[in-house]
PDB file of N, CA and C in Angstrom:
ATOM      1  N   UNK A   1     -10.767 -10.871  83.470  1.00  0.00           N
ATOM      2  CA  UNK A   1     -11.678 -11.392  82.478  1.00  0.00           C
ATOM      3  C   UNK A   1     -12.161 -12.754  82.949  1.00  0.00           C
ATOM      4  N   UNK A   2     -13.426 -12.989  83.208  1.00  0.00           N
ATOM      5  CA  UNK A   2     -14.204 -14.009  83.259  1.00  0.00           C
ATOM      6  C   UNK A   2     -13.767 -15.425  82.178  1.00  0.00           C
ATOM      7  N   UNK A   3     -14.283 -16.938  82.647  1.00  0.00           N
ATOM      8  CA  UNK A   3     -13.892 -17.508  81.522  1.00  0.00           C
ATOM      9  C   UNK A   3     -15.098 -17.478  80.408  1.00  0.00           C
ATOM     10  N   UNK A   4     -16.389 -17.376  81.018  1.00  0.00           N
ATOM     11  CA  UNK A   4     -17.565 -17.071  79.998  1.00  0.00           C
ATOM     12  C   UNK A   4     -17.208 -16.052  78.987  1.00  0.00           C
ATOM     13  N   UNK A   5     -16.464 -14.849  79.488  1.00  0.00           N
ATOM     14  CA  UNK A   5     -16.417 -14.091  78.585  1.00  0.00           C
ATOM     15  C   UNK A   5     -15.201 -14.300  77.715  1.00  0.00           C
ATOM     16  N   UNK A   6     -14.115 -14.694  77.999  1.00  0.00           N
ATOM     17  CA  UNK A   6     -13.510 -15.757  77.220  1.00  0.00           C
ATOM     18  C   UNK A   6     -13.647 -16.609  75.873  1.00  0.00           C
ATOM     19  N   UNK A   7     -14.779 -17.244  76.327  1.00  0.00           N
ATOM     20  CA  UNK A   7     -15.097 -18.295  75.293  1.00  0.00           C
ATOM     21  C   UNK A   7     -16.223 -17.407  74.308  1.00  0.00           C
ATOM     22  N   UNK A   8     -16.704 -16.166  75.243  1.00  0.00           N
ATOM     23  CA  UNK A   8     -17.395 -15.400  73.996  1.00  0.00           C
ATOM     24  C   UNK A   8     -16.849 -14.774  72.970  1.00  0.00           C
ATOM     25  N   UNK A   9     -15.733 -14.295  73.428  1.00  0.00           N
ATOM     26  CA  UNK A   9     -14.598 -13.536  72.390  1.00  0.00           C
ATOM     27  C   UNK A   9     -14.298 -14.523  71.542  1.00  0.00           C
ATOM     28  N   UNK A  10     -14.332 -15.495  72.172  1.00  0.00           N
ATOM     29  CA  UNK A  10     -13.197 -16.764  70.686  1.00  0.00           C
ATOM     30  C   UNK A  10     -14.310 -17.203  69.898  1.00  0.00           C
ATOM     31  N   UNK A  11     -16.178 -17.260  70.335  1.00  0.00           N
ATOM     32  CA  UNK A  11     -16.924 -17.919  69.508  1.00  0.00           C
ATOM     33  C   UNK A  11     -17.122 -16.639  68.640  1.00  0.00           C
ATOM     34  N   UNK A  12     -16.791 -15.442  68.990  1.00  0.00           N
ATOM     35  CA  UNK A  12     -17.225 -14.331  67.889  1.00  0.00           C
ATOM     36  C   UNK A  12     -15.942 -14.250  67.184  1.00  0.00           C
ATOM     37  N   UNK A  13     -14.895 -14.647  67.260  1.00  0.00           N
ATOM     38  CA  UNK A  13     -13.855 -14.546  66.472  1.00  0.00           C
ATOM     39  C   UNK A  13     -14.135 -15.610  65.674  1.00  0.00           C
ATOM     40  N   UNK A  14     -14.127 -16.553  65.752  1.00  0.00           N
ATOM     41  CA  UNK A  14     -14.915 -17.702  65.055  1.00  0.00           C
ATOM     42  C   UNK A  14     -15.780 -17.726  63.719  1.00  0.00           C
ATOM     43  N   UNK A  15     -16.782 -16.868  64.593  1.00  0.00           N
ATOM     44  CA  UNK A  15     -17.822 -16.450  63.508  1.00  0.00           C
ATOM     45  C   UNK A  15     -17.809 -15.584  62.599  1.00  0.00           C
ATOM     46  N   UNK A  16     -16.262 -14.460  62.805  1.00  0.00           N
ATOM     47  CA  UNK A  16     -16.136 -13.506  61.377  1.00  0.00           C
ATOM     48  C   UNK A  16     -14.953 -14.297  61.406  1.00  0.00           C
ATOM     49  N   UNK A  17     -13.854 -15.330  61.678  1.00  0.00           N
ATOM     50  CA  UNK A  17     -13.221 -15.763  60.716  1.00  0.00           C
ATOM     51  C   UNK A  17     -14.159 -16.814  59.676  1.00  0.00           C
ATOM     52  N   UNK A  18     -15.033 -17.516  60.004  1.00  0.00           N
ATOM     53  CA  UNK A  18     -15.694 -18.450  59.096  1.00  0.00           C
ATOM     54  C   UNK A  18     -16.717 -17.407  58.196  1.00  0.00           C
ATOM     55  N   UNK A  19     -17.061 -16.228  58.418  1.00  0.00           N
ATOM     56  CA  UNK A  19     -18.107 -15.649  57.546  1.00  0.00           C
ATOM     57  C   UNK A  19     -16.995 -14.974  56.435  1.00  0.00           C
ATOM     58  N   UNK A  20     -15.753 -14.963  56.976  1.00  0.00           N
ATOM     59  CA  UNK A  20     -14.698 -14.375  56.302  1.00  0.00           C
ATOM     60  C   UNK A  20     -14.389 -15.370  54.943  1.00  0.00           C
ATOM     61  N   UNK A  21     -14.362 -16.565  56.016  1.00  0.00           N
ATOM     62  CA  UNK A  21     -14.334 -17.768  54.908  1.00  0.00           C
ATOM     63  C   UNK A  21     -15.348 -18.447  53.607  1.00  0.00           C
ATOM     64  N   UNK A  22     -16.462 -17.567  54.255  1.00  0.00           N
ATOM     65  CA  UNK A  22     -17.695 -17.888  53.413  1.00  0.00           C
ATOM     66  C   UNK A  22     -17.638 -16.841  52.083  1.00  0.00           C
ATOM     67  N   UNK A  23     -17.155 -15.971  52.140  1.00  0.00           N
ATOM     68  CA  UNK A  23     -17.615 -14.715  51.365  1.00  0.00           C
ATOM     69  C   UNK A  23     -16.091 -14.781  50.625  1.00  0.00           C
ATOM     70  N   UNK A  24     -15.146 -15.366  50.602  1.00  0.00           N
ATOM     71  CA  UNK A  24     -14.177 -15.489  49.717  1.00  0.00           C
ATOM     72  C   UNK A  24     -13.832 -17.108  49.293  1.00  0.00           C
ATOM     73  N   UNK A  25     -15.309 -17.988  49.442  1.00  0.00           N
ATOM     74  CA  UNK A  25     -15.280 -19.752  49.131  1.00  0.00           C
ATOM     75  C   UNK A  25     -15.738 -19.109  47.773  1.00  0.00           C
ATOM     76  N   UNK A  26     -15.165 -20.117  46.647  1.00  0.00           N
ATOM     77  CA  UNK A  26     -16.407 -20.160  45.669  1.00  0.00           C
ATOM     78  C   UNK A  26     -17.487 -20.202  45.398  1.00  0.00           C
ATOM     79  N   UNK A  27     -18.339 -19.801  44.697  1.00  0.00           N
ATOM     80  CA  UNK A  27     -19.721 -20.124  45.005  1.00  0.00           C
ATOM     81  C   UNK A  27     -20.474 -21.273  44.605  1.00  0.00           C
ATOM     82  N   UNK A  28     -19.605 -22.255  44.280  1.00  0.00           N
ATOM     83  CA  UNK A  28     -20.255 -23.898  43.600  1.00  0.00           C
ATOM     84  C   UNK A  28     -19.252 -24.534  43.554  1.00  0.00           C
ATOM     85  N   UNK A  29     -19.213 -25.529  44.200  1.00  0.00           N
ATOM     86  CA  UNK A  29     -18.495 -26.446  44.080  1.00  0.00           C
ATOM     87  C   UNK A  29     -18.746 -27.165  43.088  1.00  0.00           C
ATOM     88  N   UNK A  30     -18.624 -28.291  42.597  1.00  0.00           N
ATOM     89  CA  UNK A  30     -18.995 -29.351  41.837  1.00  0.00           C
ATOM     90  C   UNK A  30     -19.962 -30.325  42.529  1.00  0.00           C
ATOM     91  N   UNK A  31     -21.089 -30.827  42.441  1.00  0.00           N
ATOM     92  CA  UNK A  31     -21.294 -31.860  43.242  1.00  0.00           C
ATOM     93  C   UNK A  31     -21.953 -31.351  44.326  1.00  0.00           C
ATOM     94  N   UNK A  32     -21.218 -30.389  44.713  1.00  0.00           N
ATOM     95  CA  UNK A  32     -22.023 -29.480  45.622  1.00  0.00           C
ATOM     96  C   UNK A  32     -23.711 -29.091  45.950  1.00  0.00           C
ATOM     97  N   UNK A  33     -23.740 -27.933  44.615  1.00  0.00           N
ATOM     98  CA  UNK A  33     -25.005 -27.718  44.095  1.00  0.00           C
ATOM     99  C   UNK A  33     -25.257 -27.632  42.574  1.00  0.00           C
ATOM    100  N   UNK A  34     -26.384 -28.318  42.431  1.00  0.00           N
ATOM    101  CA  UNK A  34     -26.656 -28.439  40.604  1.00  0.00           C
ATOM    102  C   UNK A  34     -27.941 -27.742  39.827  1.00  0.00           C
ATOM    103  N   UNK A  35     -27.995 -27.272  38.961  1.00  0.00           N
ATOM    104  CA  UNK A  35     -29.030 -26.460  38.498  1.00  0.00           C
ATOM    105  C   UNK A  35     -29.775 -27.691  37.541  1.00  0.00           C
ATOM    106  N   UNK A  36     -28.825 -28.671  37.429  1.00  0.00           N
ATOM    107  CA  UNK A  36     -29.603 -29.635  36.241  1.00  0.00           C
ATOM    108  C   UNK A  36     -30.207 -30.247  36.540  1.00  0.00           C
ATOM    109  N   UNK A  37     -31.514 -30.824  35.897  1.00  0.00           N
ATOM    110  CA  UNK A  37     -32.072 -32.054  36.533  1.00  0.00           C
ATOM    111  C   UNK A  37     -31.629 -33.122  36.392  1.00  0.00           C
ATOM    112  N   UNK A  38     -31.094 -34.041  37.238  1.00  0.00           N
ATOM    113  CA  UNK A  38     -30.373 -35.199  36.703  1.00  0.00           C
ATOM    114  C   UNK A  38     -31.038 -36.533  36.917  1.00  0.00           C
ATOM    115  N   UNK A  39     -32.522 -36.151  37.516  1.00  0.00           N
ATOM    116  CA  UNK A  39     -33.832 -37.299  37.009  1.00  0.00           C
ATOM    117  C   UNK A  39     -34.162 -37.229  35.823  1.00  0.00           C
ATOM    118  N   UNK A  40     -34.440 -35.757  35.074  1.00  0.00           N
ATOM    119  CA  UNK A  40     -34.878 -35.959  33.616  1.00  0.00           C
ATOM    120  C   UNK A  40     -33.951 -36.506  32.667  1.00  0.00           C
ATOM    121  N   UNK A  41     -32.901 -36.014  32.839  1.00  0.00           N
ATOM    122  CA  UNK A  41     -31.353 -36.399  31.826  1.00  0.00           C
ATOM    123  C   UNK A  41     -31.363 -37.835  31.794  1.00  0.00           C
ATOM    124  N   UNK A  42     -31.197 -38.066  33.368  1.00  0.00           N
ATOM    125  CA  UNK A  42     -30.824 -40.378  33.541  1.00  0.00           C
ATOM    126  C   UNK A  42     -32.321 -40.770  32.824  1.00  0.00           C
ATOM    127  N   UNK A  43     -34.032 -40.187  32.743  1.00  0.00           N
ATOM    128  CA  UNK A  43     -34.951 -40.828  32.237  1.00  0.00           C
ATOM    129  C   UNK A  43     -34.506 -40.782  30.643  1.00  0.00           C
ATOM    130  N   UNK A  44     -34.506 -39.745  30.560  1.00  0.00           N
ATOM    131  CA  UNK A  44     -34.151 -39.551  28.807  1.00  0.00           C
ATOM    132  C   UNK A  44     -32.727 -40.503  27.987  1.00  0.00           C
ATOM    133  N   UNK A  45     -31.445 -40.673  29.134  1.00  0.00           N
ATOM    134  CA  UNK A  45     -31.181 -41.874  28.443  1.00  0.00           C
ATOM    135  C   UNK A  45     -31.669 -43.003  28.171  1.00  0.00           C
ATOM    136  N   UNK A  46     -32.289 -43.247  29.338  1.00  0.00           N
ATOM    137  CA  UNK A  46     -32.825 -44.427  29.608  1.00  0.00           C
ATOM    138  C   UNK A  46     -33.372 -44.919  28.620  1.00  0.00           C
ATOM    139  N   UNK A  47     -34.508 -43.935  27.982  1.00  0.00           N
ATOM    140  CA  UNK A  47     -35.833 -44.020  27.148  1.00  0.00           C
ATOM    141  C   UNK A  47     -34.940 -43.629  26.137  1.00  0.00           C
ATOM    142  N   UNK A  48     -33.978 -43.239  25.766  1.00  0.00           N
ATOM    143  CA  UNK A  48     -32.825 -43.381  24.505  1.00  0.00           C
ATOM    144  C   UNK A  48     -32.984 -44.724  23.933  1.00  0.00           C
ATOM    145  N   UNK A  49     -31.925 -45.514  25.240  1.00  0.00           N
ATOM    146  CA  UNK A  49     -31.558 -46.877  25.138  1.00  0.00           C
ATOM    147  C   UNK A  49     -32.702 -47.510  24.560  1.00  0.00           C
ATOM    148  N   UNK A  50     -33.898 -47.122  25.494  1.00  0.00           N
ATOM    149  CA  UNK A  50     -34.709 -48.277  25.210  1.00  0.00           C
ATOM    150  C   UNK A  50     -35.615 -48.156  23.848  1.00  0.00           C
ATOM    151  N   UNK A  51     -35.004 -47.379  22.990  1.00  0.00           N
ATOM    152  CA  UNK A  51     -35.877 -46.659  21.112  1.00  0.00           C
ATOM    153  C   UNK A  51     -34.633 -47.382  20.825  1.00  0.00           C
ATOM    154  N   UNK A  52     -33.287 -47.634  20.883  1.00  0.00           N
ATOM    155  CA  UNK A  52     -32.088 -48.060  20.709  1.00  0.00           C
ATOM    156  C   UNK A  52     -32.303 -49.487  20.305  1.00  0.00           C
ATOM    157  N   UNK A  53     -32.289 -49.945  21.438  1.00  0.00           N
ATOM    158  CA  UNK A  53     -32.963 -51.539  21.643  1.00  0.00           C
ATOM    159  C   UNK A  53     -34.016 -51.946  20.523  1.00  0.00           C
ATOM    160  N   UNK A  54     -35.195 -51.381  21.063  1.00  0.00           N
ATOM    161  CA  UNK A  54     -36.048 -51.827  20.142  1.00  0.00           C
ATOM    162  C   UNK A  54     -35.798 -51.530  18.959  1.00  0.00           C
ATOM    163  N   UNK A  55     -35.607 -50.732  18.255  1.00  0.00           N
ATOM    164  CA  UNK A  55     -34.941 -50.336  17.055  1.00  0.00           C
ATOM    165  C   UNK A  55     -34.509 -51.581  16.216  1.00  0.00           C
ATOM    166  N   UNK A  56     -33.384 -52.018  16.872  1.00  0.00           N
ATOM    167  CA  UNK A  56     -32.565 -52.972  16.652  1.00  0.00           C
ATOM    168  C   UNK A  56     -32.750 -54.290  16.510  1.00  0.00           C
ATOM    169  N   UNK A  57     -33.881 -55.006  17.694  1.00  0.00           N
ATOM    170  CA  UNK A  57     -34.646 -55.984  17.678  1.00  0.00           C
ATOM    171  C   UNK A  57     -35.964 -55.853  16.635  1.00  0.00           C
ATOM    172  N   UNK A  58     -36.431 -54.739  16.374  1.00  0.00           N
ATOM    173  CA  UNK A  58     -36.989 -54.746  14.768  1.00  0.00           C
ATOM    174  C   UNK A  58     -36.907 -54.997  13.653  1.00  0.00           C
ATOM    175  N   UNK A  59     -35.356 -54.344  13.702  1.00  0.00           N
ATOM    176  CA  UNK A  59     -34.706 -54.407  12.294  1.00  0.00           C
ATOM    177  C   UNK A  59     -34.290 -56.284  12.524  1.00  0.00           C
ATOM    178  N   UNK A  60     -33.728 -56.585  13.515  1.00  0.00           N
ATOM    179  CA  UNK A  60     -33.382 -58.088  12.984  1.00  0.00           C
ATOM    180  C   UNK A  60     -34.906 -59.154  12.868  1.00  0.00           C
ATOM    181  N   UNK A  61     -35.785 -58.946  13.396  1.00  0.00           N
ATOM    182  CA  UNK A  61     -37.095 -59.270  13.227  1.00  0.00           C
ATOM    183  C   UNK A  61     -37.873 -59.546  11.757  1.00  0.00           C
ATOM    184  N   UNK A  62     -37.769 -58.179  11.464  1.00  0.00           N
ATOM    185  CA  UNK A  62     -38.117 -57.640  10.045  1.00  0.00           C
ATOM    186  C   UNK A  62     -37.050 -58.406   9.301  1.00  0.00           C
ATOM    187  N   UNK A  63     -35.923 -58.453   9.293  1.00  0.00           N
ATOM    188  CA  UNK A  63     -34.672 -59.207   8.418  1.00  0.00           C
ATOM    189  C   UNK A  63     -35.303 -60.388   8.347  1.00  0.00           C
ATOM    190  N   UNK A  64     -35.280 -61.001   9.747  1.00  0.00           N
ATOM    191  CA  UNK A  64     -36.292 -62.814   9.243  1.00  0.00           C
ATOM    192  C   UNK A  64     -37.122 -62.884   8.895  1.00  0.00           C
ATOM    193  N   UNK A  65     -38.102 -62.080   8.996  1.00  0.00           N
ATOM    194  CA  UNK A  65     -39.436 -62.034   8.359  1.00  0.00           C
ATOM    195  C   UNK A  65     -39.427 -62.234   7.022  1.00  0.00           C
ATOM    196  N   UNK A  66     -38.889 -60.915   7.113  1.00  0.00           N
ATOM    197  CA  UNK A  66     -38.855 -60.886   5.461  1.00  0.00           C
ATOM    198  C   UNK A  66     -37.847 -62.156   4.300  1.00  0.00           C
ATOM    199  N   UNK A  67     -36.800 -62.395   5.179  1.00  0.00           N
ATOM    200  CA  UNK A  67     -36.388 -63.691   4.764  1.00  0.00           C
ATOM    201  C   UNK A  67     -37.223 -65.241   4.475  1.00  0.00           C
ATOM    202  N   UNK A  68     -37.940 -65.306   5.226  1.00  0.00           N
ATOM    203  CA  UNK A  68     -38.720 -66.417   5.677  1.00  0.00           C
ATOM    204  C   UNK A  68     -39.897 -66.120   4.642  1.00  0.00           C
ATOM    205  N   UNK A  69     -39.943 -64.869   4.183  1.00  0.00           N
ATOM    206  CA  UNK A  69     -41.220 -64.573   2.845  1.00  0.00           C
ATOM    207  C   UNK A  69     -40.973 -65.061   1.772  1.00  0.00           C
ATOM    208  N   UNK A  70     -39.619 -64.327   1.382  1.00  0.00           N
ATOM    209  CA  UNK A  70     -38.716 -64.519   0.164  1.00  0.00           C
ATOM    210  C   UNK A  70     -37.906 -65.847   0.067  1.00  0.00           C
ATOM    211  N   UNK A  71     -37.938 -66.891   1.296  1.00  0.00           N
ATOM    212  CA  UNK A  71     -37.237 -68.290   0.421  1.00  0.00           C
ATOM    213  C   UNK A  71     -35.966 -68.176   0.537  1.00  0.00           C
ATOM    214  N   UNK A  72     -35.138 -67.312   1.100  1.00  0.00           N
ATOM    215  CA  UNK A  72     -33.847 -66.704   0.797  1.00  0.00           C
ATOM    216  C   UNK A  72     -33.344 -67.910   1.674  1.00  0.00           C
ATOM    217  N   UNK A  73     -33.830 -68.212   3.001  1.00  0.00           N
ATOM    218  CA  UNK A  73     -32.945 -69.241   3.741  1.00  0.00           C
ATOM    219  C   UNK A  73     -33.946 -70.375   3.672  1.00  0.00           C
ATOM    220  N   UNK A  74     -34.360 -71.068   2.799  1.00  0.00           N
ATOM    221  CA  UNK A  74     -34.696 -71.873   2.636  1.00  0.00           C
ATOM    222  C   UNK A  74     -33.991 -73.589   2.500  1.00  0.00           C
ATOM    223  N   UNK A  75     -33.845 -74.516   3.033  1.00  0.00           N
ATOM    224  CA  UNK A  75     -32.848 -75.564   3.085  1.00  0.00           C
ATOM    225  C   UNK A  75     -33.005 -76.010   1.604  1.00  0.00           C
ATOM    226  N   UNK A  76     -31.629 -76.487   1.504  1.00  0.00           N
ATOM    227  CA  UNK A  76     -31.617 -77.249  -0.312  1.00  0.00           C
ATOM    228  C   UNK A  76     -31.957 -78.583  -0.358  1.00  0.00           C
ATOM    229  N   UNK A  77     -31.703 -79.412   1.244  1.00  0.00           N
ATOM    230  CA  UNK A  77     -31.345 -80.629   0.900  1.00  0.00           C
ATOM    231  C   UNK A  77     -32.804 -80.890   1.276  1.00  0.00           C
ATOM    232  N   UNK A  78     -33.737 -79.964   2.135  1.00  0.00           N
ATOM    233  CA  UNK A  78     -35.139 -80.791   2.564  1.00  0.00           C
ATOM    234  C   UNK A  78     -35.577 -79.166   2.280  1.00  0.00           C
ATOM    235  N   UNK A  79     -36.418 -78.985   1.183  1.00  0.00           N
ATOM    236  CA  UNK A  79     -36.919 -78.150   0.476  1.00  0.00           C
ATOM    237  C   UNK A  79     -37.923 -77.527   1.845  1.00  0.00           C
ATOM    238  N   UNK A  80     -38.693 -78.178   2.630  1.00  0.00           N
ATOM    239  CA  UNK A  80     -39.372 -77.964   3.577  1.00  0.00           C
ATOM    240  C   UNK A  80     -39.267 -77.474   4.382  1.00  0.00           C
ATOM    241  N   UNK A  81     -37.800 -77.423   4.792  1.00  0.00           N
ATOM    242  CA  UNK A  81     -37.322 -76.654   6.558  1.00  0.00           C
ATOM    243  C   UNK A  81     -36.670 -75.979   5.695  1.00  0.00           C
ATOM    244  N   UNK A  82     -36.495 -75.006   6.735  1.00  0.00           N
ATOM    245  CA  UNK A  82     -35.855 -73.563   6.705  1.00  0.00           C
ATOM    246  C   UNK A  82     -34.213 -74.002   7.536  1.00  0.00           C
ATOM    247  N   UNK A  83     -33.693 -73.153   6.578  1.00  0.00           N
ATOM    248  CA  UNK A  83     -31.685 -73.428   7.471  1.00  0.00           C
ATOM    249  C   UNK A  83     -31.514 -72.057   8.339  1.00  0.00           C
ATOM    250  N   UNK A  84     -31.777 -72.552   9.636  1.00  0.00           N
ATOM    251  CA  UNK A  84     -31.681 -71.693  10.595  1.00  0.00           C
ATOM    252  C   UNK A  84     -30.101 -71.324  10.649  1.00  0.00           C
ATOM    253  N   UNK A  85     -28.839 -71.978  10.568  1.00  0.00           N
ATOM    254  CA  UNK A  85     -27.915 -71.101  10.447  1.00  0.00           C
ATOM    255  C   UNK A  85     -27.953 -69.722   9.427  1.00  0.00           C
ATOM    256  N   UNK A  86     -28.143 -70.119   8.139  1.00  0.00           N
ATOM    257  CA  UNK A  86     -28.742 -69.037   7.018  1.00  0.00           C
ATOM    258  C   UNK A  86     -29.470 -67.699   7.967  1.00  0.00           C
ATOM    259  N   UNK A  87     -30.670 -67.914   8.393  1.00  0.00           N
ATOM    260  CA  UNK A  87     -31.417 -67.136   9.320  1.00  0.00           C
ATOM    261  C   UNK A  87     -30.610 -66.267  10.450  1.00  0.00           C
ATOM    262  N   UNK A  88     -29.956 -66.731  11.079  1.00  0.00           N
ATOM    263  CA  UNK A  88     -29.349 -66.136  11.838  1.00  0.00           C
ATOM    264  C   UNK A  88     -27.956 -64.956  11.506  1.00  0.00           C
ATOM    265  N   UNK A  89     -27.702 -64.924  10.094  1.00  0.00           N
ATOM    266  CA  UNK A  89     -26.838 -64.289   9.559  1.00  0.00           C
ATOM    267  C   UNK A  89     -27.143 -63.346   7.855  1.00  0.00           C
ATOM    268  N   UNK A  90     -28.677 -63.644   7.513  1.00  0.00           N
ATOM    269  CA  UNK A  90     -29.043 -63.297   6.541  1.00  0.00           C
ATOM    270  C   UNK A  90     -29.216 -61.670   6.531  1.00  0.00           C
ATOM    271  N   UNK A  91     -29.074 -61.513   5.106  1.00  0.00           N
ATOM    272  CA  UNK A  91     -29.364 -59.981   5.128  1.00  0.00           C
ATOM    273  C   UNK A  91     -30.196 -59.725   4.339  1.00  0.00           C
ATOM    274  N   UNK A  92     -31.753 -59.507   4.293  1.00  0.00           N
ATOM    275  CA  UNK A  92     -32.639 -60.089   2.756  1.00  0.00           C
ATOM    276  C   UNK A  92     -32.700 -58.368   2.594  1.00  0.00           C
ATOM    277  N   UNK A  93     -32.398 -56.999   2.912  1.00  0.00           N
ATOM    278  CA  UNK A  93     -32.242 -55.957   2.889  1.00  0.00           C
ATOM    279  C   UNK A  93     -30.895 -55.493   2.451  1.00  0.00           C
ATOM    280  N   UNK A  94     -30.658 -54.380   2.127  1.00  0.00           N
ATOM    281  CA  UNK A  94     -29.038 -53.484   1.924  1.00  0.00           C
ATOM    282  C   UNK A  94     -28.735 -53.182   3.353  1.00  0.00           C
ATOM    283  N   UNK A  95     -30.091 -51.909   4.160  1.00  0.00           N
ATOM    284  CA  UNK A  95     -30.191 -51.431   5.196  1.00  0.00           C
ATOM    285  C   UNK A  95     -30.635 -51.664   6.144  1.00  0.00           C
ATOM    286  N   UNK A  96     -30.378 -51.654   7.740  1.00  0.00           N
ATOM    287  CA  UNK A  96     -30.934 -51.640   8.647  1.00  0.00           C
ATOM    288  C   UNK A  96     -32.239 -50.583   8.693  1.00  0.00           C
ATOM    289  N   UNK A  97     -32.302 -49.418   8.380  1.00  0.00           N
ATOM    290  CA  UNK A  97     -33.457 -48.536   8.408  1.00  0.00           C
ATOM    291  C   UNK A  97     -34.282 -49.324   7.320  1.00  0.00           C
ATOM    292  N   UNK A  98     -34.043 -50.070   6.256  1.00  0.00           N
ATOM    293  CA  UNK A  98     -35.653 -50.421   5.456  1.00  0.00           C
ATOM    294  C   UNK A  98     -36.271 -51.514   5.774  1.00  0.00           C
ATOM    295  N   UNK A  99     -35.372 -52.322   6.583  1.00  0.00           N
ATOM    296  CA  UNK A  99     -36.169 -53.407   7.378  1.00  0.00           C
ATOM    297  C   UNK A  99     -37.098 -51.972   8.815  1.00  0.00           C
ATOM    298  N   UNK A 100     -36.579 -51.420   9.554  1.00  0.00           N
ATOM    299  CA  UNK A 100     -37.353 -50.622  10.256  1.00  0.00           C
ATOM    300  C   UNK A 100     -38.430 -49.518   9.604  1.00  0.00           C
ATOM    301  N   UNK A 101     -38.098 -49.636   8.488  1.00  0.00           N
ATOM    302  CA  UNK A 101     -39.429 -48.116   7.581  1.00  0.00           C
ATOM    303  C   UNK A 101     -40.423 -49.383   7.487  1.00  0.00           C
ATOM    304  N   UNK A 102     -40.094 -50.722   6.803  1.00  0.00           N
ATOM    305  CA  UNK A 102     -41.197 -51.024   6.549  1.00  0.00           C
ATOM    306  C   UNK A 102     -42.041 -52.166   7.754  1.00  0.00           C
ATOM    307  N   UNK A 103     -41.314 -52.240   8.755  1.00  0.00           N
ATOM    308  CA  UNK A 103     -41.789 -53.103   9.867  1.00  0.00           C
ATOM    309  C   UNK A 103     -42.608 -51.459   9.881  1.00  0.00           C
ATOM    310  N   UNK A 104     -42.519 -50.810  10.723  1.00  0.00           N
ATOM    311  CA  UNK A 104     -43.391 -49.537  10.993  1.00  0.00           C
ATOM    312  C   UNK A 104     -44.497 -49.074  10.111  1.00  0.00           C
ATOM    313  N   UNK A 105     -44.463 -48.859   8.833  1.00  0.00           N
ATOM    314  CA  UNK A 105     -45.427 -48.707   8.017  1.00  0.00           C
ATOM    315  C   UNK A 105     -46.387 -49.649   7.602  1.00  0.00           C
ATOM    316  N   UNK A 106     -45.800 -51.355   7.479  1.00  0.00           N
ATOM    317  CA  UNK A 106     -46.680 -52.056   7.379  1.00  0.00           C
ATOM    318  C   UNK A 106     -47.208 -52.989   8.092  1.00  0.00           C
ATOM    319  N   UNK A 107     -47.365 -52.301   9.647  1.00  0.00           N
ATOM    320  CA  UNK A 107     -47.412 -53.433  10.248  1.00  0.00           C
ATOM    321  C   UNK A 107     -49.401 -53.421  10.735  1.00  0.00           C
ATOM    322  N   UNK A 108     -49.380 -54.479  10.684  1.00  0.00           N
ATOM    323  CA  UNK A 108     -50.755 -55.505  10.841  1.00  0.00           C
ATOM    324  C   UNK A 108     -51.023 -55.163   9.218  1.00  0.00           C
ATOM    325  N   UNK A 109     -50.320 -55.579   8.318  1.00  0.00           N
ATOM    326  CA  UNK A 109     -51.332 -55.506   7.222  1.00  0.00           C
ATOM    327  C   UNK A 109     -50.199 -56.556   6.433  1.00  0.00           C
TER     328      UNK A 109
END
């Protein structure tokens, strides 16, 4: 036996032990291969977060606003300025959603 023919026997043994190996691997690994899109999923949190956010910076917006309408943090000792500690902790609402229904419904008017 030749050594060419040698090394042909062992690369074809090779090739049905690894096709052997192929046809009894699982067929997905993890990580491997994915059917999901995982650009649309990461955009859609993203654009979650960011209705989240704003949301939130509305509702405290709308809270001062509407505070700053109503007099609620108004200073006692200089009728004129406003008590920004007051402001920063006021609640001139019950809810977070009716400061956001009515920033949304009435806004520019």
């Amino acid at each position: 036996m030749s050594p060419g023919m040698h090394t042909q026997m062992s690369e074809d043994k090779e090739k049905d032990l690894m096709s052997m190996y192929r046809e009894t691997r699982p067929r997905e690994f993890f990580g491997e291969k994915s059917t999901t899109n995982h650009l649309a999923w990461s955009l859609l949190v993203i654009l979650l977060a960011l209705v989240f956010w704003l949301v939130v910076a509305l509702a405290a917006a709308e809270n001062q606003r509407y505070a700053l309408q109503t007099g609620v943090c108004q200073d006692h000792v200089f009728p004129a300025e406003i008590d920004m500690s007051c402001l920063k902790q006021v609640k001139s609402r019950e809810h977070w959603w009716q400061h956001v229904g009515h920033a949304l419904l009435k806004m520019g008017a």
